[in-house]
C-alpha atoms as a PDB file:
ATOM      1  CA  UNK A   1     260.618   0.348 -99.676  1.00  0.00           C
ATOM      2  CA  UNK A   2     258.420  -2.407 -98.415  1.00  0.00           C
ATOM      3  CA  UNK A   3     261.208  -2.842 -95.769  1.00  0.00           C
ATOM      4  CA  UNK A   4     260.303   0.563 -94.366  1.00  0.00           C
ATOM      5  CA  UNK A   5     256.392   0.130 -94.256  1.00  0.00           C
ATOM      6  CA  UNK A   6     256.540  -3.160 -92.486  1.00  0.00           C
ATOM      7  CA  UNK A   7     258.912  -1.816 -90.088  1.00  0.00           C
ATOM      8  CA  UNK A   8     256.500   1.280 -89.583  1.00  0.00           C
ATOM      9  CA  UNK A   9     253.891  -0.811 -89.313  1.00  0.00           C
ATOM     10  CA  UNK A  10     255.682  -3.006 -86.477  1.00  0.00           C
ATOM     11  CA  UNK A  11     256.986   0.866 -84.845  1.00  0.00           C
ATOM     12  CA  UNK A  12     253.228   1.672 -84.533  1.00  0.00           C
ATOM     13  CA  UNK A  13     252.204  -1.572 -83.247  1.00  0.00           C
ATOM     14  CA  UNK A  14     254.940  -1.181 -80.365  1.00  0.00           C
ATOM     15  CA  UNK A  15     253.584   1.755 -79.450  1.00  0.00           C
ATOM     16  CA  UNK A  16     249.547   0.770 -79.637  1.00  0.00           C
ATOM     17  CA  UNK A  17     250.574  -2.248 -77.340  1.00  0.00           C
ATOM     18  CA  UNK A  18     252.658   0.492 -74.854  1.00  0.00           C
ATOM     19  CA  UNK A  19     249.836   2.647 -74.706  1.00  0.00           C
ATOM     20  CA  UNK A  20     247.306  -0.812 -73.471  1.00  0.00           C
ATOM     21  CA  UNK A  21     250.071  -1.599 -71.045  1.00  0.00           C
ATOM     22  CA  UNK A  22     250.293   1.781 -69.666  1.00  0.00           C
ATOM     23  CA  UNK A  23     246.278   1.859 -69.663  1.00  0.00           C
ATOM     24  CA  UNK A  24     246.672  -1.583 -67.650  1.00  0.00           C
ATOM     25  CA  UNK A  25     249.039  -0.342 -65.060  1.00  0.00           C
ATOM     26  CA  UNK A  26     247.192   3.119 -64.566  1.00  0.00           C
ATOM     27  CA  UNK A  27     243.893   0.521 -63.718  1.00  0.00           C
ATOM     28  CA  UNK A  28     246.161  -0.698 -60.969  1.00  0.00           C
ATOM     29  CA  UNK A  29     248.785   1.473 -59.346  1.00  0.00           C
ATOM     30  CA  UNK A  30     245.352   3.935 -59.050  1.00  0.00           C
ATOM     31  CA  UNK A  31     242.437   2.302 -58.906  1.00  0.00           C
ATOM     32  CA  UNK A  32     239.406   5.046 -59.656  1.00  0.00           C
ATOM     33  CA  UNK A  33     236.340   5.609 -61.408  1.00  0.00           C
ATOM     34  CA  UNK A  34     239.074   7.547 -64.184  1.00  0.00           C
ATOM     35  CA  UNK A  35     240.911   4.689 -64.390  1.00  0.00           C
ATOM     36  CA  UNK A  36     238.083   2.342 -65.300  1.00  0.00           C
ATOM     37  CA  UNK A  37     236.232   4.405 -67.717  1.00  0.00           C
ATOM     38  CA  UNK A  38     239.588   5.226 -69.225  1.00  0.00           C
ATOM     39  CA  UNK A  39     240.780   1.126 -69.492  1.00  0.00           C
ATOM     40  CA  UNK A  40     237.400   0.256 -71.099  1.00  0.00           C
ATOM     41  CA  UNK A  41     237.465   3.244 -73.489  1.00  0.00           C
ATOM     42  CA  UNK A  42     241.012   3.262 -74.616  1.00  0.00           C
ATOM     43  CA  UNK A  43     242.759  -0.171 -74.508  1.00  0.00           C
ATOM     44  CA  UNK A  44     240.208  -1.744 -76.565  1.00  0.00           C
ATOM     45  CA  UNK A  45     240.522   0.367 -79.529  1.00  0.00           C
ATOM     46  CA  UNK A  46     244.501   0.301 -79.405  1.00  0.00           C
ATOM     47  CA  UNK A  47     244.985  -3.109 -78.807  1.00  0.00           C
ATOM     48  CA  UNK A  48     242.807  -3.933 -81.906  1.00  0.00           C
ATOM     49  CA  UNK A  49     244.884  -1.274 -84.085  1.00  0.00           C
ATOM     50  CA  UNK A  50     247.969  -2.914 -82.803  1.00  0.00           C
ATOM     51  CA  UNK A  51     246.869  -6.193 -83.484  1.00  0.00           C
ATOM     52  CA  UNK A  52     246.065  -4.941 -87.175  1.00  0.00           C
ATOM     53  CA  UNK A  53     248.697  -3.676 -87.487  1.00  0.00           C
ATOM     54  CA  UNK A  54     250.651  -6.670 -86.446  1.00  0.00           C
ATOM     55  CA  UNK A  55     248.582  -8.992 -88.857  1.00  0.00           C
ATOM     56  CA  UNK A  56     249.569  -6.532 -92.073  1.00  0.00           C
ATOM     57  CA  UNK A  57     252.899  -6.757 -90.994  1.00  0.00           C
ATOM     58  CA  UNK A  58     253.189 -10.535 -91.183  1.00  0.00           C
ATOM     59  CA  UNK A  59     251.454  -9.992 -94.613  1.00  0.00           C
ATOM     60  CA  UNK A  60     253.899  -8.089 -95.973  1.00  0.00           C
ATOM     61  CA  UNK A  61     256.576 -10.572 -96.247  1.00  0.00           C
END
Protein backbone atom coordinates (compact mmCIF):
# COMPACT_ATOMS: atom_id res chain seq x y z
CA UNK A 1 0.00 0.00 0.00
CA UNK A 2 2.68 2.52 0.69
CA UNK A 3 3.85 1.63 -2.89
CA UNK A 4 0.65 3.16 -4.23
CA UNK A 5 0.67 6.50 -2.14
CA UNK A 6 4.21 7.33 -3.02
CA UNK A 7 3.55 6.66 -6.52
CA UNK A 8 0.34 8.96 -6.26
CA UNK A 9 2.16 11.29 -4.67
CA UNK A 10 4.98 11.33 -7.52
CA UNK A 11 1.60 11.14 -10.33
CA UNK A 12 0.46 14.46 -8.73
CA UNK A 13 3.75 16.02 -8.59
CA UNK A 14 4.14 15.30 -12.50
CA UNK A 15 1.27 16.94 -13.11
CA UNK A 16 1.78 20.22 -10.60
CA UNK A 17 5.23 20.61 -12.43
CA UNK A 18 3.19 20.23 -16.13
CA UNK A 19 0.80 22.68 -15.17
CA UNK A 20 4.13 25.46 -14.14
CA UNK A 21 5.60 24.47 -17.46
CA UNK A 22 2.54 25.04 -19.38
CA UNK A 23 2.04 28.41 -17.25
CA UNK A 24 5.79 29.17 -18.42
CA UNK A 25 5.27 28.60 -22.06
CA UNK A 26 1.76 30.43 -22.17
CA UNK A 27 4.10 33.65 -20.58
CA UNK A 28 6.00 33.25 -23.81
CA UNK A 29 4.42 31.94 -26.98
CA UNK A 30 1.69 34.99 -25.87
CA UNK A 31 3.01 37.50 -24.10
CA UNK A 32 -0.13 39.64 -22.41
CA UNK A 33 -1.31 41.25 -19.44
CA UNK A 34 -3.38 37.45 -19.02
CA UNK A 35 -0.42 35.79 -19.26
CA UNK A 36 1.43 37.66 -16.53
CA UNK A 37 -1.20 37.89 -13.97
CA UNK A 38 -1.90 34.26 -14.69
CA UNK A 39 2.20 33.11 -14.30
CA UNK A 40 2.42 35.06 -10.99
CA UNK A 41 -0.90 33.70 -9.66
CA UNK A 42 -0.73 30.12 -10.64
CA UNK A 43 2.84 28.70 -10.98
CA UNK A 44 3.76 29.71 -7.61
CA UNK A 45 1.23 27.84 -5.77
CA UNK A 46 1.74 24.57 -7.99
CA UNK A 47 5.23 24.48 -8.06
CA UNK A 48 5.29 24.61 -4.19
CA UNK A 49 2.53 21.69 -4.04
CA UNK A 50 4.69 19.80 -6.42
CA UNK A 51 7.67 20.34 -4.62
CA UNK A 52 5.73 19.00 -1.41
CA UNK A 53 4.72 16.63 -2.81
CA UNK A 54 8.04 15.56 -4.12
CA UNK A 55 9.69 15.97 -0.57
CA UNK A 56 6.84 13.39 1.05
CA UNK A 57 7.60 11.19 -1.57
CA UNK A 58 11.30 10.83 -0.82
CA UNK A 59 10.01 10.41 2.81
CA UNK A 60 8.17 7.63 2.24
CA UNK A 61 10.85 5.23 1.53
Amino acid sequence: MNGIKQGLLVAALVAALIIVAFGTYFLFAHPSLISVITFFSVVPVFLIVGLGFFRTARSRN
